[in-house]
Protein backbone atom coordinates (compact mmCIF):
# COMPACT_ATOMS: atom_id res chain seq x y z
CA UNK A 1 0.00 0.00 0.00
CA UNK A 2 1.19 3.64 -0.55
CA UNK A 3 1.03 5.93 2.08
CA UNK A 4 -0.76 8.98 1.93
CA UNK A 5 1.80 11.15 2.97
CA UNK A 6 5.66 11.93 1.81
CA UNK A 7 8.04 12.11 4.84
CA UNK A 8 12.25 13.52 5.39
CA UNK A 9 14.39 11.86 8.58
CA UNK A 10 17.62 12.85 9.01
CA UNK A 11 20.19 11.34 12.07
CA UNK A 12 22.97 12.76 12.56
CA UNK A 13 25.60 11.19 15.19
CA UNK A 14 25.44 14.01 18.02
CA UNK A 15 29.20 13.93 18.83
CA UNK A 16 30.46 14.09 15.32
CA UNK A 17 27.50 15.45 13.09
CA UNK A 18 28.16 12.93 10.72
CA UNK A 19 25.12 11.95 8.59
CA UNK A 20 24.06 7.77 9.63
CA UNK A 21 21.03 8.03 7.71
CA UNK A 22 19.09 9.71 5.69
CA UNK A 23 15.83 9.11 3.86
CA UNK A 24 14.37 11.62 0.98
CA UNK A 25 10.66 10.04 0.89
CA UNK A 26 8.82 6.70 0.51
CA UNK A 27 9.85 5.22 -2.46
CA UNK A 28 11.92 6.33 -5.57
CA UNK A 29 10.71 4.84 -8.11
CA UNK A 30 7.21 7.11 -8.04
CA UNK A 31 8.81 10.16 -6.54
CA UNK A 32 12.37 11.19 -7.16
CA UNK A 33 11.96 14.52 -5.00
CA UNK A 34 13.95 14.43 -1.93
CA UNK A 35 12.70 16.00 0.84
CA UNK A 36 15.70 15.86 2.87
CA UNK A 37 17.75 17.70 0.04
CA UNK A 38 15.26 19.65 -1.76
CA UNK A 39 11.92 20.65 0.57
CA UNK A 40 12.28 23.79 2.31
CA UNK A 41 9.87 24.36 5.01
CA UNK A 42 9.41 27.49 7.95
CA UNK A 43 10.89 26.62 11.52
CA UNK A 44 7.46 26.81 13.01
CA UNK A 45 7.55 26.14 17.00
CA UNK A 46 11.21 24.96 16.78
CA UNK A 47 11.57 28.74 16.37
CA UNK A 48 10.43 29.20 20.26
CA UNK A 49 13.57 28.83 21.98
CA UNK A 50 15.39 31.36 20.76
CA UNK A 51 12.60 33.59 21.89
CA UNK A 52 12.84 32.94 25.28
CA UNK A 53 16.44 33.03 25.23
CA UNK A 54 16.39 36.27 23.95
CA UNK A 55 13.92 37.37 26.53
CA UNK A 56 15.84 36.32 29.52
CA UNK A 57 18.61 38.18 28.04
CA UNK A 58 16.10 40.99 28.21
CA UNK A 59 15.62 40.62 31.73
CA UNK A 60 12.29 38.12 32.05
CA UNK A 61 12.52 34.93 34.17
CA UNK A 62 11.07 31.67 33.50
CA UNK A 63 8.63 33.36 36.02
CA UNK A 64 7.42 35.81 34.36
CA UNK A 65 3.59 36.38 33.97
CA UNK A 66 1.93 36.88 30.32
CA UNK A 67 -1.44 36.79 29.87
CA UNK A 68 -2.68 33.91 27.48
CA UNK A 69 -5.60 36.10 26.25
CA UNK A 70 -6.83 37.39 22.56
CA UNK A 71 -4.64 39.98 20.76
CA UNK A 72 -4.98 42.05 18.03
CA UNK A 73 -2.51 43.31 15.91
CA UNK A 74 -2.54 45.48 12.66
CA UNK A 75 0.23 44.90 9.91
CA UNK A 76 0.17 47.04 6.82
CA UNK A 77 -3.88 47.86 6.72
CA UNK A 78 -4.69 43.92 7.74
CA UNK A 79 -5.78 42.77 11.45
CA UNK A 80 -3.71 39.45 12.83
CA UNK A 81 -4.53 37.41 16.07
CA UNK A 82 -2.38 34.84 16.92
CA UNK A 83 -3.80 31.85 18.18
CA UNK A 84 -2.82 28.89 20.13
CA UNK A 85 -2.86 25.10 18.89
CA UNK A 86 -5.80 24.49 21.06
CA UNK A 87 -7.85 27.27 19.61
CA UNK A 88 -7.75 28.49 23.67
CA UNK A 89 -6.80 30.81 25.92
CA UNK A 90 -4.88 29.75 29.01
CA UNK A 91 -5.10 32.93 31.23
CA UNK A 92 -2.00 33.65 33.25
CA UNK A 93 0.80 32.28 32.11
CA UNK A 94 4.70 31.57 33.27
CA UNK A 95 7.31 31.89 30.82
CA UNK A 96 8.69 28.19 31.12
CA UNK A 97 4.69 26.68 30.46
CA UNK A 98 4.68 28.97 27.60
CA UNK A 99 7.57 27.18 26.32
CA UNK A 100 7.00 23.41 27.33
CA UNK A 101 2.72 23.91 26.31
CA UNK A 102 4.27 26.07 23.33
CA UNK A 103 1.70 28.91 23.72
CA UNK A 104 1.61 31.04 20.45
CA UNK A 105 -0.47 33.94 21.89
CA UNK A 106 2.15 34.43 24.89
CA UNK A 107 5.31 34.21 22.26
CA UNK A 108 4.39 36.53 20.54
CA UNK A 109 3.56 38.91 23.35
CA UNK A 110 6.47 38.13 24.36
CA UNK A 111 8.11 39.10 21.24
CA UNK A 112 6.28 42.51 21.19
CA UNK A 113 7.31 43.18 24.71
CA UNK A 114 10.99 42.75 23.97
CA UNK A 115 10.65 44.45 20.72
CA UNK A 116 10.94 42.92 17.39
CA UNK A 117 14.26 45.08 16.07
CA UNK A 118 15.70 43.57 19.32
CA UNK A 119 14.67 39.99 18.67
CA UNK A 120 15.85 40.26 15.06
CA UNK A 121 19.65 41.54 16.17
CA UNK A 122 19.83 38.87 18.83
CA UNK A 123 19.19 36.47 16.84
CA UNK A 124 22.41 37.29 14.86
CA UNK A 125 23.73 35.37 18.23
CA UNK A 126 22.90 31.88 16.85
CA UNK A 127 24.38 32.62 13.63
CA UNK A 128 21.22 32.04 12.57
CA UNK A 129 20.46 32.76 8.05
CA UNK A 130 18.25 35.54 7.61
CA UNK A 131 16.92 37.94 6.76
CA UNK A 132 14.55 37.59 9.12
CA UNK A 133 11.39 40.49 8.76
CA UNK A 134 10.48 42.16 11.47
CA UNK A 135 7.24 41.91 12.57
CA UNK A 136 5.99 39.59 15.29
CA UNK A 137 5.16 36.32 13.55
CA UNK A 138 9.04 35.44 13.33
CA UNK A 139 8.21 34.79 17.11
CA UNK A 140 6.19 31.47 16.04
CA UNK A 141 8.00 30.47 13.24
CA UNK A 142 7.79 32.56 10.11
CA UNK A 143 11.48 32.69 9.67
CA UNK A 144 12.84 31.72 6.01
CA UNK A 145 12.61 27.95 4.97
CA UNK A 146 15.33 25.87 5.37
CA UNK A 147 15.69 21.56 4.23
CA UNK A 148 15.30 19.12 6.72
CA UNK A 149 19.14 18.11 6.63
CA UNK A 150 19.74 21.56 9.04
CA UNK A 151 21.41 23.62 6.70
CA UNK A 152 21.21 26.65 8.64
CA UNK A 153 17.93 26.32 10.00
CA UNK A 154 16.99 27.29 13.53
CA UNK A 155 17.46 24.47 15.97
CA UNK A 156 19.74 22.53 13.68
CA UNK A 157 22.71 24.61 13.09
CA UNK A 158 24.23 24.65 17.20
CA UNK A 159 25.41 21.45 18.15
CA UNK A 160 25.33 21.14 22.17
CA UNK A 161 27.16 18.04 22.01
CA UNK A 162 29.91 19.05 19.77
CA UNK A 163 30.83 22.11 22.12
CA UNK A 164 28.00 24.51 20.46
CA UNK A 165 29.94 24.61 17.53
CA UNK A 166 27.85 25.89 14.53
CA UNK A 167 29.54 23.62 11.71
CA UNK A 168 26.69 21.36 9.71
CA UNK A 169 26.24 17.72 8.97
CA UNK A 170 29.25 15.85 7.91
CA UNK A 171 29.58 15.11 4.93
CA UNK A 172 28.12 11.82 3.52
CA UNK A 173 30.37 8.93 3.03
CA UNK A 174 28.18 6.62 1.01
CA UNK A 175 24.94 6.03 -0.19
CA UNK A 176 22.83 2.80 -0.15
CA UNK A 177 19.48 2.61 -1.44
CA UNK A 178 17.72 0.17 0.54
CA UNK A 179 20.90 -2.26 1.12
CA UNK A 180 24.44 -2.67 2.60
CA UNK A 181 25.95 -2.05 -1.51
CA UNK A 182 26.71 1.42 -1.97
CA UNK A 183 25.85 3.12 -5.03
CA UNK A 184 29.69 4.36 -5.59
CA UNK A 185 33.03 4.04 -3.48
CA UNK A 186 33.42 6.80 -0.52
CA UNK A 187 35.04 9.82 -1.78
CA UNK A 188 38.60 10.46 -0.41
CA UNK A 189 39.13 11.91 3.09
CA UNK A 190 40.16 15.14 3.17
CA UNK A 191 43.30 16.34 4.54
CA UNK A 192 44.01 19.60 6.83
């Protein structure tokens, strides 16, 4: 049976960055667009943590209250209301349960509290690919698109384990469709 919906994984080996596997989408043969290589798609919620880190650079706590409550904004002549998964309000909220419950409506408060010409320049802290446009839905994810192999997108380009260094997958030392053959020999090693 086919599926009814086209997929991208991507696992990278946390210490080196090296690429184990990677898969492009269900099968070949009726598809040849890979989705690891060639989709693009915006951060979405992934985007949240930078937010709060940029806010507790900006002097808010994990405690800090924001009220999970409708908000209207106007953007060139148009009205915008952000809106959380749940299609709720949540009342009073703390900063770290807007984060774990990823609360839209407080983010982006949130962002409009700090400012969004502040978020934008901190986020030059990540090394992060803009440009990003400032207005507030960059707070939930409207940054540009980036593939699902990481190349420069939020969340994928800082490696924790490798010492936060910002360097991207590995390159990829073989490729084998379905099977232990590769398609073609490993390319050389490189050397410093």
């Amino acid at each position: 049976p086919t599926p009814l919906v086209e997929g991208a994984m991507v696992v990278l080996d946390p210490r080196s960055g090296a690429v184990k596997a990677m898969v492009g989408g269900y099968d070949f043969n009726r598809s040849q667009f890979n989705r690891v290589i060639h989709a693009k798609r915006q951060p979405g919620s992934a985007f949240k943590p930078f937010v709060y880190a940029a806010a507790l650079d900006r002097h808010f706590t994990p405690a800090s209250v924001i009220v999970d409550e409708p908000v209207f904004y106007s953007d060139n002549g148009k009205v915008w209301s952000p809106q959380n998964f749940e299609k709720r309000n949540f009342g009073p909220t703390v900063l770290r349960d807007a984060l774990a419950f990823s609360r839209n409506v407080v983010t982006v408060k949130l962002a409009d509290a700090m400012g969004v010409k502040y978020l934008v320049r901190y986020l030059d802290h990540f090394g992060l690919p803009g440009p990003f446009a400032p207005n507030l839905s960059i707070a939930v994810g409207s940054a540009p698109r980036h593939d699902p192999l990481g190349r420069g997108a939020p969340g994928q380009g800082i490696h924790p384990c490798l010492g936060g260094g910002r360097d991207g997958p590995a390159r990829i030392g073989r490729a084998c469709p379905g099977s232990s053959r590769p398609l073609a020999p490993p390319p050389p090693a490189r050397r410093a």
